[in-house]
Protein backbone atom coordinates (compact mmCIF):
# COMPACT_ATOMS: atom_id res chain seq x y z
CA UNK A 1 26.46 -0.59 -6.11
CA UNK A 2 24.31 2.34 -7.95
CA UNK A 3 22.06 1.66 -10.93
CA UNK A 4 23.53 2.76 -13.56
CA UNK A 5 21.52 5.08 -16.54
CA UNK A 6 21.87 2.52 -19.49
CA UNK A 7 19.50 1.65 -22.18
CA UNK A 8 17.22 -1.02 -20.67
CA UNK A 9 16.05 -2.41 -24.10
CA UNK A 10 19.83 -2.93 -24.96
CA UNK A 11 20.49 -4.57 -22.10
CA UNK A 12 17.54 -6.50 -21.63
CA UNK A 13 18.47 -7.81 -25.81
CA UNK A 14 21.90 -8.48 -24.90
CA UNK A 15 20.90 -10.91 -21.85
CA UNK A 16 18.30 -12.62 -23.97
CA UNK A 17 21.09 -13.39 -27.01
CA UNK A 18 23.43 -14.69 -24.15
CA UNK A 19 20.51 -17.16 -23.04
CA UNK A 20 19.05 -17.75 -26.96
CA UNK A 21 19.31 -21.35 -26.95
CA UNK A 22 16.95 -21.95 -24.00
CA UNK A 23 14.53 -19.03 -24.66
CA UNK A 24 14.68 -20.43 -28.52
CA UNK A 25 13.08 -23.87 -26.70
CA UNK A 26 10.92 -21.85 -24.37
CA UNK A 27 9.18 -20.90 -27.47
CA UNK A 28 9.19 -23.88 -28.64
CA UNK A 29 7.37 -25.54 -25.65
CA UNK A 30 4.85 -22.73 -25.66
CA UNK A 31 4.36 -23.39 -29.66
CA UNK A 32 3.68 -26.72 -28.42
CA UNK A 33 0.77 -25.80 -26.08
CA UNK A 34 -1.05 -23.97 -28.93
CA UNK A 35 -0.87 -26.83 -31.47
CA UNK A 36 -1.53 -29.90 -28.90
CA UNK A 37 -5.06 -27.79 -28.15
CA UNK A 38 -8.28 -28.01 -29.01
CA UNK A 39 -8.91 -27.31 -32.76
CA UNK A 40 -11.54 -24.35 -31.25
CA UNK A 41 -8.67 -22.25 -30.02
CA UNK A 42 -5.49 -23.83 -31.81
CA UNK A 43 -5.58 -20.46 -34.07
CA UNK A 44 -6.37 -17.98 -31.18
CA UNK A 45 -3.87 -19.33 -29.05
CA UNK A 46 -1.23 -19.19 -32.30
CA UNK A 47 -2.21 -15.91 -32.73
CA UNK A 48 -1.65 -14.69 -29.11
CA UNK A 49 1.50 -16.49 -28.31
CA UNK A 50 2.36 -14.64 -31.24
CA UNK A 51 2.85 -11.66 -29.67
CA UNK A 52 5.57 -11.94 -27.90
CA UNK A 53 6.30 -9.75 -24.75
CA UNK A 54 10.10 -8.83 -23.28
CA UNK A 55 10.61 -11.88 -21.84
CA UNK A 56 11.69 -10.48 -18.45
CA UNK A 57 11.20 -13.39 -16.33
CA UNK A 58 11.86 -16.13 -18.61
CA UNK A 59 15.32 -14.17 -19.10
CA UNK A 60 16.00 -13.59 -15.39
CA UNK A 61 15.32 -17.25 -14.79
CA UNK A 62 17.38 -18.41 -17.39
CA UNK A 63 20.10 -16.29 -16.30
CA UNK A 64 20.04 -17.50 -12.87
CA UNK A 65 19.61 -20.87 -14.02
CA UNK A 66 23.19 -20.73 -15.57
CA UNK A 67 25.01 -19.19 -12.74
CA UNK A 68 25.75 -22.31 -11.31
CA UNK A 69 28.56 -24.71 -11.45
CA UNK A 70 27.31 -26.94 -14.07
CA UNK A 71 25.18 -26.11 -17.07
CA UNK A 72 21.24 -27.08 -16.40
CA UNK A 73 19.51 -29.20 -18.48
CA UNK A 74 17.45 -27.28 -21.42
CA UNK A 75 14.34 -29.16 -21.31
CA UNK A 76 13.73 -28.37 -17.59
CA UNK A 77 14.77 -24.66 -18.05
CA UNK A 78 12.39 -24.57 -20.94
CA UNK A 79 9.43 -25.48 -19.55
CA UNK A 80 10.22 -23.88 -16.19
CA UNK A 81 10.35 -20.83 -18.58
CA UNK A 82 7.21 -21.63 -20.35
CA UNK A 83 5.06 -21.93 -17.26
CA UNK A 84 6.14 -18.79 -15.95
CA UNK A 85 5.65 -16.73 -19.59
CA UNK A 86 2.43 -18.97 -19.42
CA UNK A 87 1.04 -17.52 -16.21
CA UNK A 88 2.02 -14.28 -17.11
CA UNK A 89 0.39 -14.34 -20.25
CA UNK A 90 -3.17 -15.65 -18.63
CA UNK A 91 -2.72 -12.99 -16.33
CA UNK A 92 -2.35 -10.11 -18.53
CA UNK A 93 -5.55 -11.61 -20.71
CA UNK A 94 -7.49 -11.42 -17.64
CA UNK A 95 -5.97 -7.91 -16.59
CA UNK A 96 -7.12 -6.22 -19.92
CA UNK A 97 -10.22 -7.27 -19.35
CA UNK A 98 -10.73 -5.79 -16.16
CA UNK A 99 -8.79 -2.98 -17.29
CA UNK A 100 -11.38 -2.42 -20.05
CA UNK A 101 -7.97 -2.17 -22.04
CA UNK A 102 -7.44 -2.15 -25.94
CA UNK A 103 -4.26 -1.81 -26.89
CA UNK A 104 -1.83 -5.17 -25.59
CA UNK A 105 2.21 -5.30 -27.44
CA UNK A 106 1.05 -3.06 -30.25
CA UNK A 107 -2.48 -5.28 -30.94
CA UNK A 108 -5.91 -5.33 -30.07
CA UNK A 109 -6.34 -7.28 -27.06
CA UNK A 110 -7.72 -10.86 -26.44
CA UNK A 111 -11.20 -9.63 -25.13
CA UNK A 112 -11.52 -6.91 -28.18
CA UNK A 113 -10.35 -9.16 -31.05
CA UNK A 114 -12.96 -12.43 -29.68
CA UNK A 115 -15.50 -11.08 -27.06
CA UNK A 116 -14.74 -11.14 -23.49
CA UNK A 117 -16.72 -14.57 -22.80
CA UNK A 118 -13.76 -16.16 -25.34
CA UNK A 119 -10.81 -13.93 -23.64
CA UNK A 120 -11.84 -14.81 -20.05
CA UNK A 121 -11.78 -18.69 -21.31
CA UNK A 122 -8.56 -18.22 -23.33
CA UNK A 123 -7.04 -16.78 -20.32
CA UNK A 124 -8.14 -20.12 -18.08
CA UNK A 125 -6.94 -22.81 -20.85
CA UNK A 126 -3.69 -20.54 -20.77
CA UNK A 127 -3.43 -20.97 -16.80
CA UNK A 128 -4.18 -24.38 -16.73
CA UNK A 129 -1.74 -24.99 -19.18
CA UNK A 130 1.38 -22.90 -17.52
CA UNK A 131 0.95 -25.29 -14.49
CA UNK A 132 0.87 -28.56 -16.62
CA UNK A 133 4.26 -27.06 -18.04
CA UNK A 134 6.06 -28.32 -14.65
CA UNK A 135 3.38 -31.13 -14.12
CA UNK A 136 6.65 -33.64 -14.47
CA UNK A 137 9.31 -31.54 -12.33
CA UNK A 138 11.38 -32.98 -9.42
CA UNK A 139 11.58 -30.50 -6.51
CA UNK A 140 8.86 -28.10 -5.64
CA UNK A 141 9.02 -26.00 -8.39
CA UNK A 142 5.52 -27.32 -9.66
CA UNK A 143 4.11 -26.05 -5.89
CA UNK A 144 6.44 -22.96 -6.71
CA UNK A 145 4.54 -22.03 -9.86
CA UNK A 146 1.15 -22.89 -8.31
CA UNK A 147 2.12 -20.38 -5.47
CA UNK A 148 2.62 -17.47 -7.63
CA UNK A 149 -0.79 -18.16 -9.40
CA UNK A 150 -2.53 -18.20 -5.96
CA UNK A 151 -0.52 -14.51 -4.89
CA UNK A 152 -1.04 -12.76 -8.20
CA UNK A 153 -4.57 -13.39 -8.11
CA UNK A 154 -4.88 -12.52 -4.61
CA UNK A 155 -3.26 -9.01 -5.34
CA UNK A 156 -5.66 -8.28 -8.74
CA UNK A 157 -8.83 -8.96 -6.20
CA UNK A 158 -6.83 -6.61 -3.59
CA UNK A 159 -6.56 -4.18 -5.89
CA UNK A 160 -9.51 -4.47 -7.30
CA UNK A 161 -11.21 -4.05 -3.75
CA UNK A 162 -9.50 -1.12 -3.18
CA UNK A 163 -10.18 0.73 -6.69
CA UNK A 164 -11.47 4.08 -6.00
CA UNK A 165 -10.51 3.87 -2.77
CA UNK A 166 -8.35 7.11 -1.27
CA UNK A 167 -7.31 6.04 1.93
CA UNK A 168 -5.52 3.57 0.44
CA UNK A 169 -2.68 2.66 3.05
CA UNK A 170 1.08 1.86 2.09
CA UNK A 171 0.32 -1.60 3.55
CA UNK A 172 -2.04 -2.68 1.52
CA UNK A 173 -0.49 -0.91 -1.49
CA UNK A 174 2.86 -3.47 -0.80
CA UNK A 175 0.62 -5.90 -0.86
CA UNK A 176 -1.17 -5.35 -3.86
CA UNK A 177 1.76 -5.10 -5.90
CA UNK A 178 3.40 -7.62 -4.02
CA UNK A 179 0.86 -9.86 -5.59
CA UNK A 180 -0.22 -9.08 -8.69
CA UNK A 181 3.86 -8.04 -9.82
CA UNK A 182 6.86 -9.30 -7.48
CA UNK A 183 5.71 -12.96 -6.77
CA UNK A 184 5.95 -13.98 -10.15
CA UNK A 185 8.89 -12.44 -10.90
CA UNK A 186 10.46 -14.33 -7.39
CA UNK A 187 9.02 -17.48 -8.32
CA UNK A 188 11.26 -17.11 -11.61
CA UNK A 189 14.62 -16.19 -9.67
CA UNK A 190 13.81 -18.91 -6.88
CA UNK A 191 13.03 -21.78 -9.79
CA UNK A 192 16.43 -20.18 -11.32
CA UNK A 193 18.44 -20.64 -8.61
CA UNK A 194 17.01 -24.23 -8.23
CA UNK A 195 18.02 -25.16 -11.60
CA UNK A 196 21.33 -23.91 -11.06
CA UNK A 197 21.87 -26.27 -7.69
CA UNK A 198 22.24 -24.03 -5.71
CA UNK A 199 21.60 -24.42 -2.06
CA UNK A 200 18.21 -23.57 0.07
CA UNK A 201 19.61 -20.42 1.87
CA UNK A 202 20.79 -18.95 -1.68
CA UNK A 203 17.87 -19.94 -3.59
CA UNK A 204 15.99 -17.82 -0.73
CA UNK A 205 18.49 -15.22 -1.63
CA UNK A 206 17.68 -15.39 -5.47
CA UNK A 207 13.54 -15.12 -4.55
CA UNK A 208 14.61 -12.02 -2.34
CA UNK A 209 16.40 -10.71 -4.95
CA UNK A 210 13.36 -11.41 -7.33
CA UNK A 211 11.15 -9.47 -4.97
CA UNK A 212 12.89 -6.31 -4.71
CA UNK A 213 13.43 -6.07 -8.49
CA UNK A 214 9.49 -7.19 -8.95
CA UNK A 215 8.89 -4.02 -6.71
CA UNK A 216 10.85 -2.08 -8.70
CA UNK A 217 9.31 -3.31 -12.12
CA UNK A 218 5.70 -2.35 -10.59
CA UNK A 219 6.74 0.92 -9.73
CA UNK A 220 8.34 2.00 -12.28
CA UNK A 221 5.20 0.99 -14.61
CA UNK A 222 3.31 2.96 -12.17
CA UNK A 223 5.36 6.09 -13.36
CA UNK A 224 5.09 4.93 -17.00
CA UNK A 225 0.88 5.22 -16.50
CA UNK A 226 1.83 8.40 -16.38
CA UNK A 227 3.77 9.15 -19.22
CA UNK A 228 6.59 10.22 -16.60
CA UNK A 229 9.96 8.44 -18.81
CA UNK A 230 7.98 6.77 -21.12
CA UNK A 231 8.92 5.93 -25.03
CA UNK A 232 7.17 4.44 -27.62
CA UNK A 233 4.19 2.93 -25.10
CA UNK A 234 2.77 0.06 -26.43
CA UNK A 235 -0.39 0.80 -24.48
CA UNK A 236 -2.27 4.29 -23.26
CA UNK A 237 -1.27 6.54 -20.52
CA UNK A 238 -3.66 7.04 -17.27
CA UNK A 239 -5.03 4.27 -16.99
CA UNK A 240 -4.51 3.46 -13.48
CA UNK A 241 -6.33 6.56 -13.17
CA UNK A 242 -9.17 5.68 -15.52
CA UNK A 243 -9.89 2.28 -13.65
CA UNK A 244 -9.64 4.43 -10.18
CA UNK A 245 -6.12 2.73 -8.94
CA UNK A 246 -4.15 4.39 -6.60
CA UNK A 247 -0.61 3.99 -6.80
CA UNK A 248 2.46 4.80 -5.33
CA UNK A 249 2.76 8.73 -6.87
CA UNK A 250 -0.40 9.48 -5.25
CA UNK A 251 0.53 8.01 -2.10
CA UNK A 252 3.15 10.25 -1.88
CA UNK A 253 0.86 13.13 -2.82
CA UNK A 254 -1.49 12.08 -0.23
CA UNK A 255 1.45 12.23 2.40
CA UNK A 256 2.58 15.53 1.67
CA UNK A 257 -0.50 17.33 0.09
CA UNK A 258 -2.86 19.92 3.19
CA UNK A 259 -6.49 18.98 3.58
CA UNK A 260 -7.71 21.67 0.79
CA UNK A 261 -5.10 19.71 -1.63
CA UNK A 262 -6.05 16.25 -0.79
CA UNK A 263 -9.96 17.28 -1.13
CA UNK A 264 -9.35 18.93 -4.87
CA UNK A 265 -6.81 15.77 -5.51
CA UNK A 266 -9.64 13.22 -4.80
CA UNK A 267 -12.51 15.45 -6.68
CA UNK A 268 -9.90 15.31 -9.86
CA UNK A 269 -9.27 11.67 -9.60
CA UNK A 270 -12.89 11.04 -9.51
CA UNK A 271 -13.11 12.93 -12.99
CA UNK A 272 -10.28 10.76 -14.52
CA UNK A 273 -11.60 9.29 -17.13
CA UNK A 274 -12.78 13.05 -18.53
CA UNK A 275 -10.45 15.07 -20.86
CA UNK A 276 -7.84 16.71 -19.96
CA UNK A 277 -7.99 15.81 -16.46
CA UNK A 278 -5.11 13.18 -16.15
CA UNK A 279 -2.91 15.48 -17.20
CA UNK A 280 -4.24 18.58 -14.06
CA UNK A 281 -3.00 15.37 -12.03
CA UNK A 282 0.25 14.98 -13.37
CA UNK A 283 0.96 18.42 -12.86
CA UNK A 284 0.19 18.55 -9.16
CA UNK A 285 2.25 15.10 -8.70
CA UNK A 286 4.93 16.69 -10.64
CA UNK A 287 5.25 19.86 -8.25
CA UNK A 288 4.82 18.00 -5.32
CA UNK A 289 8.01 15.55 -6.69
CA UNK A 290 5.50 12.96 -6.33
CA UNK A 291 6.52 11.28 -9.12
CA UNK A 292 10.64 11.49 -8.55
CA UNK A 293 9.88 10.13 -4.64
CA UNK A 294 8.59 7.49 -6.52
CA UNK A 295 11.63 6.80 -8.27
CA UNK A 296 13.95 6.72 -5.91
CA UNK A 297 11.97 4.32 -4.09
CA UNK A 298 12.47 2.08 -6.85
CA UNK A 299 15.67 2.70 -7.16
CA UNK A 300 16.19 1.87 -3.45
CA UNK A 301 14.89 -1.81 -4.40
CA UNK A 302 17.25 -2.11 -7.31
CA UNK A 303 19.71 -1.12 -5.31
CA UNK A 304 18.72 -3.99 -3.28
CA UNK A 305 18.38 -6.39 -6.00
CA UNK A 306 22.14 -5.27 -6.95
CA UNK A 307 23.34 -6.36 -4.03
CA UNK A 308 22.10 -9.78 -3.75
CA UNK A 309 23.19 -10.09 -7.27
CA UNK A 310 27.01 -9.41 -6.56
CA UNK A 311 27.21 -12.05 -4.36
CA UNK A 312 27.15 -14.39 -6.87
CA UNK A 313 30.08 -16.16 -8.71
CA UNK A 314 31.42 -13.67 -11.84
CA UNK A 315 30.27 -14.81 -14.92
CA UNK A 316 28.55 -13.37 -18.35
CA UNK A 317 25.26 -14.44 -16.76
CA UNK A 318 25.92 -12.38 -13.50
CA UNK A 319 27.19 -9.78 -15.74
CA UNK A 320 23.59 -9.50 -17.35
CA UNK A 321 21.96 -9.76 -14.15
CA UNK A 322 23.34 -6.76 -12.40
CA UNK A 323 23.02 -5.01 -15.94
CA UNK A 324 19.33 -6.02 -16.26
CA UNK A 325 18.95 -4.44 -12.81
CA UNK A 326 21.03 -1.29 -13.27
CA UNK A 327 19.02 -0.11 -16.35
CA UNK A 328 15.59 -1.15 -14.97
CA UNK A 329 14.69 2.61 -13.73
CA UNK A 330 15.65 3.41 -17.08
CA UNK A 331 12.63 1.65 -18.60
CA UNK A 332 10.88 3.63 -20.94
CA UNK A 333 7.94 1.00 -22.14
């Protein structure tokens, strides 16, 4: 089964209305975190839960969730929800940081609108709190959650240890993104396919299935960074390139590129952050199909993710699933 070229925003809004009533609770829950805090950062933790994201992974696990026999119960989808948007969130605090970025959903980031010293702190309440989400939970979805924590900041070090660095190896780039993108997104589809009772072996199938379509999600936002099938950003282009990442388009540069090309490649990515610069880069990935190699190795995990998907029983839910996955390389933000 192909991906298909649909509108991933229509798609993606279409799933979320199917699972309303338990994202409408997820919200609730993480409502609950803000106002049970602190009075110090009750109204910056309002304010940044606020801004809601897509709700990828709260939507693929409560999709998953209801692909079993009997409907799960809504509190423990909730909060199994809530920790992962929870994590995510913390994450993304801590990622703009490092990022040096401004611009987060169409507002100023955390560290811009209260200092970094208040972000980085924000960002650690918000942590702690994601895992105290699932501090009650039967099963091991509690060590499941704490798992993904441990991975995704193993892969932000990783990449953050290999930042400038241009023999970076397609090991260690599967690794990086492994980390800091798929595991969270396969700790969502593996806690969904718990909730929905389903058996070890297919649970394992549901984390697989998480994987490939976390690979997928990484890549394709490595293509975005670029501008390459990008609308309406809600954050600025290049700046992989600014912070001296080295992602999959370059990799395939790097591969296919002489020893002159490689030597004025590197020499350009070490003038990134200057004007007009990003864009000499994108044209040599563009005419080495850099960029489109890129693709249809995303593709090739959706693909994946498709199949593992159409196993499942029929249903609406499994109907959103494989349309969630089909549109993903149409992504545009």
């Amino acid at each position: 089964m192909s991906p298909t070229k649909a509108d991933f925003k229509a798609v993606l809004s279409q799933a979320r209305d199917l699972v309303k009533e338990e994202l409408e609770q997820t919200e609730n829950v993480i409502m609950q975190v803000a106002k049970k805090a602190p009075a110090g950062i009750v109204d910056r933790l309002v304010s940044l839960f606020s801004r809601k994201g897509k709700r990828i992974r709260s939507t693929l696990l409560c999709l998953l969730a209801n692909c079993g026999t009997e409907k799960p119960d809504l509190n423990r989808v909730a909060h199994a929800c809530a920790a992962v948007e929870l994590l995510h969130l913390a994450s993304l605090v801590h990622d703009d940081i490092i990022d040096g970025t401004d611009v987060r959903r169409g507002q100023k980031t955390a560290h811009r609108e209260w200092g970094t010293q208040i972000a980085v702190l924000i960002g650690d309440y918000v942590l702690s709190q994601s895992m105290r989400c699932v501090i009650d939970e039967e099963a091991n979805i509690p060590a499941i959650i704490s798992d993904a924590a441990d991975k995704l900041i193993v892969g932000e070090i990783l990449e953050l240890d290999h930042s400038g660095d241009m023999g970076l190896s397609r090991k260690d780039y599967n690794e990086i993104i492994d980390g800091k993108t798929a595991a969270l997104i396969d700790a969502a589809a593996r806690i969904g396919g718990i909730l929905a009772g389903f058996d070890q072996p297919t649970v394992d199938e549901c984390a697989k299935m998480g994987t490939h379509f976390g690979i997928a999600f990484q890549i394709i936002d490595d293509l975005l960074d670029y501008g390459y099938g990008s609308v309406n950003m809600d954050k600025a282009k290049f700046t992989d390139l600014s912070n001296g990442l080295i992602t999959l388009p370059l990799l395939y540069y790097f591969e296919d590129c002489n020893a002159e090309e490689r030597t004025e490649m590197e020499n350009l990515i070490a003038k990134a952050s200057e004007e007009g610069v990003p864009e000499k880069i994108f044209d040599r990935l563009t005419a080495k199909k850099s960029l489109e190699k890129a693709k249809t190795e995303a593709l090739e995990h959706l693909e994946q993710a498709l199949a593992i998907a159409d196993k499942f029983p029929k249903s609406n839910f499994t109907d959103d699933l494989v349309a969630m996955f089909s549109s993903m390389s149409e992504r545009g933000n």
